[in-house]
N, C-alpha and C. Protein backbone atom coordinates (compact mmCIF):
# COMPACT_ATOMS: atom_id res chain seq x y z
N UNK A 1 23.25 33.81 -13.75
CA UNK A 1 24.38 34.23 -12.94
C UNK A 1 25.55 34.61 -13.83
N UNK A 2 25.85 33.81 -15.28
CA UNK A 2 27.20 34.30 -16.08
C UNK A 2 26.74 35.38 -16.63
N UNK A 3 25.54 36.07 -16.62
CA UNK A 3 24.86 37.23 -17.59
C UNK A 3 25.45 37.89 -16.63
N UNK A 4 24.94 38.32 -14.97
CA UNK A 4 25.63 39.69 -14.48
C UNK A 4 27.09 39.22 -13.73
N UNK A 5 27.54 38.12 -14.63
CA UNK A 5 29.50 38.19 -13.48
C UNK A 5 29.14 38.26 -12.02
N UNK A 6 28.03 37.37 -11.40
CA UNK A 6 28.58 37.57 -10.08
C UNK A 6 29.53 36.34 -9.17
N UNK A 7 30.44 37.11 -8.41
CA UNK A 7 30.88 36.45 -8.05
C UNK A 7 31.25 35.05 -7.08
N UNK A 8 29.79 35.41 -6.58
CA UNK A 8 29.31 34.53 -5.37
C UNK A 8 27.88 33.78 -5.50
N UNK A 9 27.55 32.73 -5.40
CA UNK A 9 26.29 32.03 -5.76
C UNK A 9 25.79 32.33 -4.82
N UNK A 10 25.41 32.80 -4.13
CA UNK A 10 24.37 33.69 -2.74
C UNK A 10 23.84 34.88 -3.61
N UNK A 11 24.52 35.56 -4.51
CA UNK A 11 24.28 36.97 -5.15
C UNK A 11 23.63 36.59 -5.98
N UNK A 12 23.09 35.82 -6.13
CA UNK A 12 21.87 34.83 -7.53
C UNK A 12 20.48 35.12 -6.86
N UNK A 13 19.65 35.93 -7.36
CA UNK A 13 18.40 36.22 -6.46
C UNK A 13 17.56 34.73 -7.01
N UNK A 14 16.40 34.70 -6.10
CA UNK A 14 16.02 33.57 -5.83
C UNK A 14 14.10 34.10 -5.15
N UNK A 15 13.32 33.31 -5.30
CA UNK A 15 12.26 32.92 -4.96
C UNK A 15 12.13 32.96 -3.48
N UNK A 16 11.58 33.99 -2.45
CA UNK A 16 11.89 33.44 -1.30
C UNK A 16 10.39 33.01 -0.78
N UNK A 17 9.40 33.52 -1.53
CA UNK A 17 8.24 33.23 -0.74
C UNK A 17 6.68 33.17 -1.96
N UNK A 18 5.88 32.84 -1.80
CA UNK A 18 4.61 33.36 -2.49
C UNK A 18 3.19 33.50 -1.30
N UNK A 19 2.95 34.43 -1.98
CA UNK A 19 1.65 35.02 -1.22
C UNK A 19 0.06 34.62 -1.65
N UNK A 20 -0.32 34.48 -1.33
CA UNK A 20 -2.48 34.21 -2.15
C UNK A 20 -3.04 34.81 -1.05
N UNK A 21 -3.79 36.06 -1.33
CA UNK A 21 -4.67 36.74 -1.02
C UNK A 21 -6.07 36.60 -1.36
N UNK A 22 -6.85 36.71 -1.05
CA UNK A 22 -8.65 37.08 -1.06
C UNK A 22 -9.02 37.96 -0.38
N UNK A 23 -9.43 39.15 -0.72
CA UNK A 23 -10.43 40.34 0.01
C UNK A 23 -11.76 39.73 0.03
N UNK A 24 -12.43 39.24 1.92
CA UNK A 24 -13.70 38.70 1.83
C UNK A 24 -14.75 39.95 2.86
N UNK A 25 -14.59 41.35 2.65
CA UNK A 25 -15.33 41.86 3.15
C UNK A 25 -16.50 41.78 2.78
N UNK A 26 -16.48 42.19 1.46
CA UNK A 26 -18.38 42.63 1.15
C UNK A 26 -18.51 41.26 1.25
N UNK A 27 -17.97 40.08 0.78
CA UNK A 27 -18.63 38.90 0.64
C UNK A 27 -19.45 38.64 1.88
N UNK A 28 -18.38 38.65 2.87
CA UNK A 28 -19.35 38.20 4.72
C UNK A 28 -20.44 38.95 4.54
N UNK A 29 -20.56 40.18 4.14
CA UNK A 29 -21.92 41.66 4.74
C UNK A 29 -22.95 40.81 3.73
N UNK A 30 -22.61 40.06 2.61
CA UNK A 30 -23.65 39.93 1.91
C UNK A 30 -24.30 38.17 1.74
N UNK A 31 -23.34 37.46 2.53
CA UNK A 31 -23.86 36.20 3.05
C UNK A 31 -23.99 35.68 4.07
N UNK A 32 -23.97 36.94 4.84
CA UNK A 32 -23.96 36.59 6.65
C UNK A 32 -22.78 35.52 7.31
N UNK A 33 -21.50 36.34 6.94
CA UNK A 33 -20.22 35.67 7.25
C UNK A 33 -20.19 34.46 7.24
N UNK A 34 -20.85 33.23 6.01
CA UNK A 34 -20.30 32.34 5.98
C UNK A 34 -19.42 32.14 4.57
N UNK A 35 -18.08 32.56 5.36
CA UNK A 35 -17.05 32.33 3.74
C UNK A 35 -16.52 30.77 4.16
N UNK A 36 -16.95 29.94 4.39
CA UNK A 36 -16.08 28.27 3.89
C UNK A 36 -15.58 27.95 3.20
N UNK A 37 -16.49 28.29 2.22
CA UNK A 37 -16.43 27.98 0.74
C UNK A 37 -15.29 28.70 0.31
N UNK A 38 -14.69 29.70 0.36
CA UNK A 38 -13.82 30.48 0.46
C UNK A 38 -12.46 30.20 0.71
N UNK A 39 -12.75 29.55 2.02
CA UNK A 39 -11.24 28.64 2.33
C UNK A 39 -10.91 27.50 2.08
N UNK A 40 -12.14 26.69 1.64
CA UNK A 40 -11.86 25.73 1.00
C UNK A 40 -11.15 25.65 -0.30
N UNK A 41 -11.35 26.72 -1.11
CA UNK A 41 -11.18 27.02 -2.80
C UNK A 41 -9.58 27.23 -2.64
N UNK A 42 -9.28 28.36 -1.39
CA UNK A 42 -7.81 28.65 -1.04
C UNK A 42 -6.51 27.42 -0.64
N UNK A 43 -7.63 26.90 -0.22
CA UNK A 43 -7.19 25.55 0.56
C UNK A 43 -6.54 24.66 -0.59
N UNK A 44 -7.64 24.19 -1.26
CA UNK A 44 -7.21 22.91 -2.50
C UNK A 44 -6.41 23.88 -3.42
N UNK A 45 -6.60 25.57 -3.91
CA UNK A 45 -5.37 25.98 -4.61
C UNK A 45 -4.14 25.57 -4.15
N UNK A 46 -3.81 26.34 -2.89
CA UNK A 46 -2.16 26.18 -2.55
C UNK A 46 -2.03 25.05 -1.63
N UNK A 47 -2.61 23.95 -1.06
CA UNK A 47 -2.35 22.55 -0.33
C UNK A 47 -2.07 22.91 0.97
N UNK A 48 -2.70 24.16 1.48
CA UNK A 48 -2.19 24.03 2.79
C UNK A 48 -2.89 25.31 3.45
N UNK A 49 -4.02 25.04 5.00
CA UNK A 49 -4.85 25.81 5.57
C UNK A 49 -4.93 27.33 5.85
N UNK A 50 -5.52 28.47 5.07
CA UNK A 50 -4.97 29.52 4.93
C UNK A 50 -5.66 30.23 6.44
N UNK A 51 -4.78 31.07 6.45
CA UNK A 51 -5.41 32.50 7.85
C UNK A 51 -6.48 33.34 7.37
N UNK A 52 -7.32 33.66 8.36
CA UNK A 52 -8.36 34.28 8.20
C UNK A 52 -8.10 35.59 8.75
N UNK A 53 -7.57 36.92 7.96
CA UNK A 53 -7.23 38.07 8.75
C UNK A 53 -8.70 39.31 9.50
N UNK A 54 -8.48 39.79 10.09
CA UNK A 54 -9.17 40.46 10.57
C UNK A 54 -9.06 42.32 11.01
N UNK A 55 -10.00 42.61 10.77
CA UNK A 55 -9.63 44.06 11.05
C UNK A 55 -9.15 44.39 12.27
N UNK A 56 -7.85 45.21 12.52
CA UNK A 56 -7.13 45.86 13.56
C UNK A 56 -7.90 46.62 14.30
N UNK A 57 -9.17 47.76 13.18
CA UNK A 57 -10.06 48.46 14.42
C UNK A 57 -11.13 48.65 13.00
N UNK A 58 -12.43 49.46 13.90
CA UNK A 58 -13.12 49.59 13.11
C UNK A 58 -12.70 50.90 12.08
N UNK A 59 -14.04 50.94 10.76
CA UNK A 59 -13.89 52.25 10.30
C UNK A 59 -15.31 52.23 9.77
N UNK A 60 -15.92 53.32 10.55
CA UNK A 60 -16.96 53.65 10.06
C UNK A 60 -17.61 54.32 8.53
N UNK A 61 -16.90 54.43 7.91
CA UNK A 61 -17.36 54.94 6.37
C UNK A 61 -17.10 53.28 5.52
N UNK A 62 -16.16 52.36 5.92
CA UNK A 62 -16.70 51.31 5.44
C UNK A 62 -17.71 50.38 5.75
N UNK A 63 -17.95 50.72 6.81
CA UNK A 63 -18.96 49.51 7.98
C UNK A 63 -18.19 48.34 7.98
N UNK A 64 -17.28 48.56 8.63
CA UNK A 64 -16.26 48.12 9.11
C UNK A 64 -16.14 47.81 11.00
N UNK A 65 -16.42 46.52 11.17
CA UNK A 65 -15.98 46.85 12.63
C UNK A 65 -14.79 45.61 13.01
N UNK A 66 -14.47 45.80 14.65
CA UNK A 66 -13.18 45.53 14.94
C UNK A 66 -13.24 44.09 14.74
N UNK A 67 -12.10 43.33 14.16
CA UNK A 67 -11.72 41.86 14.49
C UNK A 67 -13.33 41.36 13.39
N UNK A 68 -13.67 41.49 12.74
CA UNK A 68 -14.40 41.39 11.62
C UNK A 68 -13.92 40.47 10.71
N UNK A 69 -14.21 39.36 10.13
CA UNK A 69 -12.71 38.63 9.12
C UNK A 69 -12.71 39.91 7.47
N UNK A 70 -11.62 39.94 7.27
CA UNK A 70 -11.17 41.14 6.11
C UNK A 70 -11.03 40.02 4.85
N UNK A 71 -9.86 39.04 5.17
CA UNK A 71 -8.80 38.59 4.42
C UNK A 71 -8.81 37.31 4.53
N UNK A 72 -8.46 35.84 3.48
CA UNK A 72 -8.11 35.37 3.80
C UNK A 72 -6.22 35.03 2.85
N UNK A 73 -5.66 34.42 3.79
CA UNK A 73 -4.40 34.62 3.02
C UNK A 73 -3.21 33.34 3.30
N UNK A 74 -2.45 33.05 2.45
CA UNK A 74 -1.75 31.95 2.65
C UNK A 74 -0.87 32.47 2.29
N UNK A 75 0.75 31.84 2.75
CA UNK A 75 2.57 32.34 2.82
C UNK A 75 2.81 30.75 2.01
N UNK A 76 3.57 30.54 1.30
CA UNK A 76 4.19 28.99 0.69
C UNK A 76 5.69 29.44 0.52
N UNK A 77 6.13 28.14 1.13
CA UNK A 77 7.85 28.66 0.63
C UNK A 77 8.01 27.00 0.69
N UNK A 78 9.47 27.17 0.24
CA UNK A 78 9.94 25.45 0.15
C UNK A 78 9.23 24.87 -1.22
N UNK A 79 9.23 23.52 -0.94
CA UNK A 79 8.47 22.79 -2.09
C UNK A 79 6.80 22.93 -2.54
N UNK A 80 6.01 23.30 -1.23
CA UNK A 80 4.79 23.59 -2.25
C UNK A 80 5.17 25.10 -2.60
N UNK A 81 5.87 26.02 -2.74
CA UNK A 81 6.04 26.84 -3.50
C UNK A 81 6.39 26.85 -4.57
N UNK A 82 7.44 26.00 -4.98
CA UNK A 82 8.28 25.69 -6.42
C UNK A 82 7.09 24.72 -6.95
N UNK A 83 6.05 23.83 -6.76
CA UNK A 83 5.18 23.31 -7.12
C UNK A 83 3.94 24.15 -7.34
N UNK A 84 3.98 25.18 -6.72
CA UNK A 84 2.33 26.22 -6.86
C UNK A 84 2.98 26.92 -8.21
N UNK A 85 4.56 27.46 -8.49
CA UNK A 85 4.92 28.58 -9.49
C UNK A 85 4.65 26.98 -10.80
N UNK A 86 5.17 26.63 -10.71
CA UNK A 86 5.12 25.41 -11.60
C UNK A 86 4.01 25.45 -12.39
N UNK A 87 2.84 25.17 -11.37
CA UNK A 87 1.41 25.07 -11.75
C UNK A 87 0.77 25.99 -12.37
N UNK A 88 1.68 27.26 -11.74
CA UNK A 88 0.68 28.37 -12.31
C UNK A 88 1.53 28.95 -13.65
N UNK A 89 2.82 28.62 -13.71
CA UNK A 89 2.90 28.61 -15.72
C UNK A 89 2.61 27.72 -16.39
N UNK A 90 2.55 26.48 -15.75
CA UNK A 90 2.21 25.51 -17.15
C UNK A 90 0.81 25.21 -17.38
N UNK A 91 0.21 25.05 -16.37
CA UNK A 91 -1.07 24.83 -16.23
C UNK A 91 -2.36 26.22 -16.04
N UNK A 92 -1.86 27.32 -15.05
CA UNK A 92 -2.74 28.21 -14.96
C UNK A 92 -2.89 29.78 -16.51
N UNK A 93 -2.05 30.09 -16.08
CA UNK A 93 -2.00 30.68 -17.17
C UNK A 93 -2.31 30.72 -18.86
N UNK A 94 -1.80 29.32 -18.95
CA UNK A 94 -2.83 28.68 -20.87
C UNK A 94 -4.27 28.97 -20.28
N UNK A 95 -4.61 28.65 -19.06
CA UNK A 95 -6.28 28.40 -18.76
C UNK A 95 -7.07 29.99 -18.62
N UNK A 96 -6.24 31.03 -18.23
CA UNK A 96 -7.02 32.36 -18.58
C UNK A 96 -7.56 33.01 -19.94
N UNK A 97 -8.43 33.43 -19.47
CA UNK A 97 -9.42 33.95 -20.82
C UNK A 97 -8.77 34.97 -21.35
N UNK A 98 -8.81 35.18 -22.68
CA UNK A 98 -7.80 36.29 -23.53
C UNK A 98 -6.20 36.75 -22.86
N UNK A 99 -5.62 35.78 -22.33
CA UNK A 99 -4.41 35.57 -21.62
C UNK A 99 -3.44 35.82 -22.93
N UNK A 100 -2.82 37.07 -22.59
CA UNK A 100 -1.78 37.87 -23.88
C UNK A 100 -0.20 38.04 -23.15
N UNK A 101 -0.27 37.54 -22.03
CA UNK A 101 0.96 37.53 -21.49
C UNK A 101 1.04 38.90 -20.55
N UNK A 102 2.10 38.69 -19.11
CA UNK A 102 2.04 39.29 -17.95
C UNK A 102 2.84 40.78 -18.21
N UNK A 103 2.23 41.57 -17.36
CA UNK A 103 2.64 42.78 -18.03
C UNK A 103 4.11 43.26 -16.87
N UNK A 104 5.06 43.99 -17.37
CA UNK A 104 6.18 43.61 -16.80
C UNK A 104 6.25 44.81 -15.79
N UNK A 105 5.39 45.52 -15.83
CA UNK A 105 5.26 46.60 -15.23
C UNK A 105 4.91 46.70 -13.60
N UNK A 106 4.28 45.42 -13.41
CA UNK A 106 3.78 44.89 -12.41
C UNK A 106 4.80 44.75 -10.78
N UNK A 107 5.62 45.29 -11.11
CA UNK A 107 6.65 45.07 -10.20
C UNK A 107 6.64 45.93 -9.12
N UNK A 108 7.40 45.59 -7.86
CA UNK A 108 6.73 46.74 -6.83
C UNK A 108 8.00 47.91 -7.07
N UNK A 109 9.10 47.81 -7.22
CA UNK A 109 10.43 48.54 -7.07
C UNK A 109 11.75 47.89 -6.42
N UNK A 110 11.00 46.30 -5.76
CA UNK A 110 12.31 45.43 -5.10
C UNK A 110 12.21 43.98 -5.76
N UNK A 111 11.62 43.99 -6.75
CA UNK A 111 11.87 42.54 -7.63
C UNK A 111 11.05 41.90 -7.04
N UNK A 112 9.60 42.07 -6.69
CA UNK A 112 8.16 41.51 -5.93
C UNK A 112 7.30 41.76 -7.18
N UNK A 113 6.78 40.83 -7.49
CA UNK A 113 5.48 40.90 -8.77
C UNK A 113 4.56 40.55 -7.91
N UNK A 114 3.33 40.50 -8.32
CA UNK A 114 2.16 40.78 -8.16
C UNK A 114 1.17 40.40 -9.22
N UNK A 115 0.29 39.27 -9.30
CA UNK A 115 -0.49 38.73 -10.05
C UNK A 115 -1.80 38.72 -9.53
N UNK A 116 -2.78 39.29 -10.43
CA UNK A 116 -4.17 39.42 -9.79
C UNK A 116 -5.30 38.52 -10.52
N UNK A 117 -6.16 37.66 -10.05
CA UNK A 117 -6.66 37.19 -10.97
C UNK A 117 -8.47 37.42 -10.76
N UNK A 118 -9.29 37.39 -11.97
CA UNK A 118 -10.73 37.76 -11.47
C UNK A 118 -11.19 36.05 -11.28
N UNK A 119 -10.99 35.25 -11.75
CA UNK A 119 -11.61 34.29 -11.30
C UNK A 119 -10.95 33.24 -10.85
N UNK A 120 -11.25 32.51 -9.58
CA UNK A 120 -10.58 31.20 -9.33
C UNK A 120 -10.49 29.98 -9.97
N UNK A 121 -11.61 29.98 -10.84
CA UNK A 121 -12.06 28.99 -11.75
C UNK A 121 -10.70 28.46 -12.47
N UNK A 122 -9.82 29.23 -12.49
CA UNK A 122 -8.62 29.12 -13.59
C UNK A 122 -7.83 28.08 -13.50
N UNK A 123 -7.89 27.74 -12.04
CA UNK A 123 -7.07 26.77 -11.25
C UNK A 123 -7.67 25.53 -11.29
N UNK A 124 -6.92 24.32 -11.60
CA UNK A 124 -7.39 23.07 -12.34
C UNK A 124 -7.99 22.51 -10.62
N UNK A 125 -7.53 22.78 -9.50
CA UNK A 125 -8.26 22.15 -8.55
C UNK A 125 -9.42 22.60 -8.71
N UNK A 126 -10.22 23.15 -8.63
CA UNK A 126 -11.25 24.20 -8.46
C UNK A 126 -12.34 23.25 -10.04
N UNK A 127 -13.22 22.94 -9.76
CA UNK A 127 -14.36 22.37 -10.53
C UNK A 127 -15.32 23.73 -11.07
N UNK A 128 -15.79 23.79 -12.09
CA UNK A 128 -16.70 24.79 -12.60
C UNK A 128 -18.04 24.73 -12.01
N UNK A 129 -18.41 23.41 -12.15
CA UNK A 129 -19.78 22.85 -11.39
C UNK A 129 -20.02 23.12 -9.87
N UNK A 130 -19.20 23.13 -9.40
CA UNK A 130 -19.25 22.77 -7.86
C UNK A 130 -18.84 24.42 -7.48
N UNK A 131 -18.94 25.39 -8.34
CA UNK A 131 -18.60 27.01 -7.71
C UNK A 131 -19.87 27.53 -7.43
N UNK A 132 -19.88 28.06 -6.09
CA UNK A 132 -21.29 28.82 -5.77
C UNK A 132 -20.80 30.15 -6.00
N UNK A 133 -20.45 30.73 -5.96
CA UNK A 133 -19.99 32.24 -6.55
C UNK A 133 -18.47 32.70 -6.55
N UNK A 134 -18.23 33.24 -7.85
CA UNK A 134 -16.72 33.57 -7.99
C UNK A 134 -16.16 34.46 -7.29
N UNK A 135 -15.10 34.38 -6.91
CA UNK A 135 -14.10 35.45 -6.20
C UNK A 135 -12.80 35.72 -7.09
N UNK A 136 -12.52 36.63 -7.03
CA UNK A 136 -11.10 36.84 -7.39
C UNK A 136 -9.93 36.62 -6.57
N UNK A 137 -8.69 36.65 -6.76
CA UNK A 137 -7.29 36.11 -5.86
C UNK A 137 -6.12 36.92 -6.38
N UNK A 138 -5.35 37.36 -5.18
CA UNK A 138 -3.85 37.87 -5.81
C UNK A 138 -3.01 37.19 -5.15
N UNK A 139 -1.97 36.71 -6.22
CA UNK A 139 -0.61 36.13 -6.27
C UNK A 139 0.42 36.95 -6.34
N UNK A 140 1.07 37.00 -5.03
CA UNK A 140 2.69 37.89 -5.05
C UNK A 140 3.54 37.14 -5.01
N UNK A 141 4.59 37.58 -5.55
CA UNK A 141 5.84 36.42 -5.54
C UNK A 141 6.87 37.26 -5.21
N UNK A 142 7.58 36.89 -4.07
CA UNK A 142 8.56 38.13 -3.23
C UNK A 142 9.64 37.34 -3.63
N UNK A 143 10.96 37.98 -4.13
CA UNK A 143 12.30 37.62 -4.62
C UNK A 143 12.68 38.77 -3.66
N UNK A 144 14.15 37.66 -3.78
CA UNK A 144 15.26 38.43 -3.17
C UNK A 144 15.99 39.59 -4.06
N UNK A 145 15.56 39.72 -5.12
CA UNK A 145 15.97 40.41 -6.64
C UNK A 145 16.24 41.82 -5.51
N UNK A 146 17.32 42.29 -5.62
CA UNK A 146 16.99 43.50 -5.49
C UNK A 146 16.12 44.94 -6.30
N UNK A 147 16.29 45.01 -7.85
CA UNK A 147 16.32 45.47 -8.81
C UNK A 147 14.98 44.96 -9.47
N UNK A 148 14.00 46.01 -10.02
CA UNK A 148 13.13 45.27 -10.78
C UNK A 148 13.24 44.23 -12.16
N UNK A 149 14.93 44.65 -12.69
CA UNK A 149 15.32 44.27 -14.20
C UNK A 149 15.77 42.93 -13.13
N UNK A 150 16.18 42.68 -11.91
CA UNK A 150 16.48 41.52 -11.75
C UNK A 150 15.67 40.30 -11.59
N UNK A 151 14.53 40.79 -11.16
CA UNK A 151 13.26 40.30 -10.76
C UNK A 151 12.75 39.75 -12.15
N UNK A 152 12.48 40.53 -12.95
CA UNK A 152 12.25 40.08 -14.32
C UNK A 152 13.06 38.57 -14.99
N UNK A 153 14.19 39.18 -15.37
CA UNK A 153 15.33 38.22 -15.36
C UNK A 153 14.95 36.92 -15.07
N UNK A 154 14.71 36.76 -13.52
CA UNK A 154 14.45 35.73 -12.78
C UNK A 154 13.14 35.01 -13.26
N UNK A 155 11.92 35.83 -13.07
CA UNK A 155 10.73 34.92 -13.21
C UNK A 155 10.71 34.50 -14.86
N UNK A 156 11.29 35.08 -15.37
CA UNK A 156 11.79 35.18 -17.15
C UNK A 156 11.81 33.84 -17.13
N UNK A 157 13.75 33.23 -16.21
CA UNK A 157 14.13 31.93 -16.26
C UNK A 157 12.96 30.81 -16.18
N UNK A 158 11.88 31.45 -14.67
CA UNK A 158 11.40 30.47 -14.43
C UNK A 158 10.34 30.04 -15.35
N UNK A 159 10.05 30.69 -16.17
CA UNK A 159 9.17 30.28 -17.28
C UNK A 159 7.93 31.18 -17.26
N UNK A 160 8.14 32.54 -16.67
CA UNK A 160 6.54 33.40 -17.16
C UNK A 160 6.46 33.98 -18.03
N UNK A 161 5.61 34.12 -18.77
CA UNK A 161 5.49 34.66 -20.04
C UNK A 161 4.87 36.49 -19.80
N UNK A 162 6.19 36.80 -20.22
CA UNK A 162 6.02 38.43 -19.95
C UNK A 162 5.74 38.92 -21.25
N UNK A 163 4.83 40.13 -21.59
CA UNK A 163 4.65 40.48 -22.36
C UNK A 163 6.09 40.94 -23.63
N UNK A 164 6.06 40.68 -24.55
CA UNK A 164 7.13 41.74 -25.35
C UNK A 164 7.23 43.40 -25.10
């Protein structure tokens, strides 16, 4: 806040939400829609029962039909949020394979990053033994940043390791 002179502690952008995504289409077509396992993995990541989204309508060039599960996805704000960002610099990130640091580019244009990961394994809840097949996961982290240099700034403070 003394770096840009602002004058009001409201004008301090801030953390308002985090996102965890899973795309489980092909998975259902190719295990006869039983993803559990799926929400369970989502589940013990972020501590709390994720939504199962579904398609709005069909589309035939994907084989796609209506109300189908697509997605599953979890919102965290409050304290298991400041406890999930926590986890995932001190603990997740050392744990990725050839992990060279986050690329800063990643930003949407309103101070929203976006973290994609190929395996869940990364996450210390999650056992190696006990995985029947890997999925990948994306992590968004929506700030109030207006500015992408502010957004930066911010997750900077909070301890992510952005590329040089």
């Amino acid at each position: 806040m003394s770096e840009k002179e602002a004058k009001n502690i409201m004008a301090k952008p801030k953390v308002t939400k985090v996102t965890i995504n899973v795309g489980i289409g092909t998975y259902v077509k190719a295990h006869n829609k039983d993803f559990s396992n799926i929400v369970e993995n989502i589940m013990a990541i972020s501590g709390q029962k994720p939504i199962v989204t579904k398609a709005k309508k069909a589309v035939s060039n994907f084989k796609l039909r209506e109300k189908e599960p697509t997605g599953i996805k979890v919102t965290l704000r409050g304290e298991r949020m400041e406890d999930f960002i926590t986890k995932l610099v001190n603990i997740v990130f050392p744990r990725v394979r050839d992990f060279r640091g986050l690329s800063p580019k990643a930003f949407d244009g309103n101070g929203n990053y976006s973290i994609g990961f190929r395996e869940h394994t990364v996450f210390p809840e999650i056992s190696p033994d006990d995985v029947m097949k890997l999925h990948g996961l994306q992590v968004n982290i929506i700030t109030s940043a207006i500015t992408d240099e502010e957004g930066l700034e911010l997750l900077k403070t909070l301890g992510f390791p952005f590329k040089k």
